[in-house]
C-alpha atoms as a PDB file:
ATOM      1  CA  UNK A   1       2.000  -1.549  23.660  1.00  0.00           C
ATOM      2  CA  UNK A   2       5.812   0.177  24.397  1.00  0.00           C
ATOM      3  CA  UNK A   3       6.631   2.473  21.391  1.00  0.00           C
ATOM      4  CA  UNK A   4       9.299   1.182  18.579  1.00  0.00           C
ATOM      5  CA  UNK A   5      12.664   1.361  19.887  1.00  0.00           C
ATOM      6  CA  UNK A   6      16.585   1.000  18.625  1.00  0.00           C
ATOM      7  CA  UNK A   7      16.685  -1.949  20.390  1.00  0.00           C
ATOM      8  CA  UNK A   8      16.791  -5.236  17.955  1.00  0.00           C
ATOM      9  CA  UNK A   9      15.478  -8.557  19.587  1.00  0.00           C
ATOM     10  CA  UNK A  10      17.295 -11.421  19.176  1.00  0.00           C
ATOM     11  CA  UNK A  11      13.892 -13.193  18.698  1.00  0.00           C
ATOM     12  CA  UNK A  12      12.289 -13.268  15.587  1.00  0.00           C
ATOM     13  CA  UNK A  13       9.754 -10.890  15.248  1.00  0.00           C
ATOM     14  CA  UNK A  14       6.415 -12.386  14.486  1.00  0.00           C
ATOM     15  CA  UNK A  15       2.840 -10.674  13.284  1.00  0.00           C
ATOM     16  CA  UNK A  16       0.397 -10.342  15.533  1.00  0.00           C
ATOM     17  CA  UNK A  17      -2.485 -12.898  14.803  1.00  0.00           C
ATOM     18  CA  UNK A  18      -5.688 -11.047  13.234  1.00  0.00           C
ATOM     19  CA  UNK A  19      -8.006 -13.949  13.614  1.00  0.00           C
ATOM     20  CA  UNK A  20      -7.023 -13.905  17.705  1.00  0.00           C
ATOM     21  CA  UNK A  21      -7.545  -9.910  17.358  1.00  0.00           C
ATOM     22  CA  UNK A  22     -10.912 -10.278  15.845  1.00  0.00           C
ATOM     23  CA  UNK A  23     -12.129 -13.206  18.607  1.00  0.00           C
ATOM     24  CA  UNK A  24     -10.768 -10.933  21.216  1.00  0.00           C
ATOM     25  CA  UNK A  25     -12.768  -7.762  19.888  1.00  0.00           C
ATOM     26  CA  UNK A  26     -15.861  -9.706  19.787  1.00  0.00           C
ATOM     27  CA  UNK A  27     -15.781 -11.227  23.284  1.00  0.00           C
ATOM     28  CA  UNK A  28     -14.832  -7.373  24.372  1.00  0.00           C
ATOM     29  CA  UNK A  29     -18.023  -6.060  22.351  1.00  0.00           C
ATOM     30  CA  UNK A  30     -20.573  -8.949  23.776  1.00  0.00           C
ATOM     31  CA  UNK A  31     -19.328  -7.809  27.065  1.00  0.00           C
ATOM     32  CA  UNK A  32     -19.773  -4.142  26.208  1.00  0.00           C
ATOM     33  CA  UNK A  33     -23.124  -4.788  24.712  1.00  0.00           C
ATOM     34  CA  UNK A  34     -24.045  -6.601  27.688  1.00  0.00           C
ATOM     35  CA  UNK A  35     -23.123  -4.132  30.285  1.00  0.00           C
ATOM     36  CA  UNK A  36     -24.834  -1.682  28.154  1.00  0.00           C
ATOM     37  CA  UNK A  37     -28.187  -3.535  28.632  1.00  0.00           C
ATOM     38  CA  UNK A  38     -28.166  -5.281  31.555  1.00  0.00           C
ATOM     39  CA  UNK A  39     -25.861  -2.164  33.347  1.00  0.00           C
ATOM     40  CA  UNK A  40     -26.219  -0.386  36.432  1.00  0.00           C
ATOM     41  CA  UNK A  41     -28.149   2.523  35.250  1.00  0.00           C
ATOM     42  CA  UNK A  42     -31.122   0.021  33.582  1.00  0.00           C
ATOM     43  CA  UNK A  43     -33.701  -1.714  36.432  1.00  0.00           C
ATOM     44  CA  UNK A  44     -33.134  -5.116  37.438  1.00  0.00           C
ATOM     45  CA  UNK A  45     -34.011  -7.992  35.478  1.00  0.00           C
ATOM     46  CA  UNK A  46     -36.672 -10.572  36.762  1.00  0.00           C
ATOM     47  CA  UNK A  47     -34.987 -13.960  36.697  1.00  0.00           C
ATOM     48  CA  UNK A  48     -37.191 -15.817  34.275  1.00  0.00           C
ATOM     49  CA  UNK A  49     -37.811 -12.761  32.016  1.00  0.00           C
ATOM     50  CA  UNK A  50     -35.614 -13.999  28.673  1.00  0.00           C
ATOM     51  CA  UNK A  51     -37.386 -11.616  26.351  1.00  0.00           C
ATOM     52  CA  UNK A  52     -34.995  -7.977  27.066  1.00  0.00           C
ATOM     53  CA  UNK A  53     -32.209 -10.424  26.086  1.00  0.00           C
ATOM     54  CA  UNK A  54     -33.768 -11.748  22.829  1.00  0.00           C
ATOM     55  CA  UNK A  55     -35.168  -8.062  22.078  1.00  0.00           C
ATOM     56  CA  UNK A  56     -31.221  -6.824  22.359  1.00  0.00           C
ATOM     57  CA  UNK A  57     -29.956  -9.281  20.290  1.00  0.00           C
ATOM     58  CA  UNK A  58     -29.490  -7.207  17.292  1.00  0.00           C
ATOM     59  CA  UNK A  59     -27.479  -5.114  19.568  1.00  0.00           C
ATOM     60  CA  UNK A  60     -25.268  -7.391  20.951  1.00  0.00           C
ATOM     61  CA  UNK A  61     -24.361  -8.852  17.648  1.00  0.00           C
ATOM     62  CA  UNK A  62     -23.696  -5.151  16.026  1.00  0.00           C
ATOM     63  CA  UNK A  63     -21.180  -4.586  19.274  1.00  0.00           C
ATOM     64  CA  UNK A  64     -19.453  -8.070  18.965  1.00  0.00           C
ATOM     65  CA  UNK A  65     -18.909  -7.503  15.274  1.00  0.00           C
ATOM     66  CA  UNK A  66     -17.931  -4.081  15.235  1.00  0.00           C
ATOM     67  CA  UNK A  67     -15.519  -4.258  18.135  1.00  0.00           C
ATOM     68  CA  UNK A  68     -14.163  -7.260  16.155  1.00  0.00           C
ATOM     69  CA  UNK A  69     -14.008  -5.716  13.283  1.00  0.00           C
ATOM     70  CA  UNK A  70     -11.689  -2.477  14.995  1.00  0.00           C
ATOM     71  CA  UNK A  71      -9.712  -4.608  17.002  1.00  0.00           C
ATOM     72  CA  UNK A  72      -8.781  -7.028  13.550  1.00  0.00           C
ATOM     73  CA  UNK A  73      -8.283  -3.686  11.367  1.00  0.00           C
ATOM     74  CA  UNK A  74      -5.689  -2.329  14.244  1.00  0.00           C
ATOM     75  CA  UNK A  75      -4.174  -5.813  14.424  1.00  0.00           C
ATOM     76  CA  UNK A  76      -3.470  -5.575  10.385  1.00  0.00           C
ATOM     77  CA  UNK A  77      -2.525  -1.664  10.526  1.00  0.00           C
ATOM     78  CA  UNK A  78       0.043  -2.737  12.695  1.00  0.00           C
ATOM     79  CA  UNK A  79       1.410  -5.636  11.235  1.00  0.00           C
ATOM     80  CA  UNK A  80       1.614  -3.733   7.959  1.00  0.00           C
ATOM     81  CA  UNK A  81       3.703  -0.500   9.621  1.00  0.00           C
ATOM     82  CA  UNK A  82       5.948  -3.017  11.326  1.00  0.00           C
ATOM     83  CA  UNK A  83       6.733  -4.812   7.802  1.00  0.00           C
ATOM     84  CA  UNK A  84       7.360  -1.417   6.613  1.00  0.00           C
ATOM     85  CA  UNK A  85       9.071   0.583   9.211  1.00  0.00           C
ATOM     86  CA  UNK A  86      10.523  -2.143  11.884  1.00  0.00           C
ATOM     87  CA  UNK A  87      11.142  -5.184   9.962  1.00  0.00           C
ATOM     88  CA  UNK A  88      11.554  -3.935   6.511  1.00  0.00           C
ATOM     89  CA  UNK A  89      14.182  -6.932   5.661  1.00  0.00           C
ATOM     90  CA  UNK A  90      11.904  -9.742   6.478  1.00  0.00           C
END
């Protein structure tokens, strides 16, 4: 993300979309979670063994809704210090 600058668009500016932030965080935290379990440093999974996944569930759901949770609180941190600071006449 480039820093604030002088420089006025002639677009209009537009808030960034916390429900897309929030979707994005949790696909990025399932794939965390995932890698976590199923990473490199852990053994290799039999093909037909389904109950590491369904023990790590719990874990995988914690990541996906924390990560969603970070990414939507940025998102709205954001859009409120660019209503304040950039576009404080909209």
């Amino acid at each position: 993300m480039p820093l604030p600058s002088l420089y006025v668009s002639g677009d209009k500016p537009q808030a960034w979309s916390i429900t897309r932030a929030a979707i994005y965080g949790a696909a990025l935290g399932t794939l965390a979670a995932l890698f976590r379990i199923f990473g490199p440093s852990h053994e290799a999974i039999a093909v037909g063994d389904r109950s590491s996944l369904l023990a790590n569930i719990p874990t995988i759901v914690v990541a996906a809704v924390g990560f969603a949770l970070l990414c939507a609180g940025a998102t709205a941190l954001r859009n409120f210090i660019a209503r304040r600071l950039i576009w404080p006449e909209l």
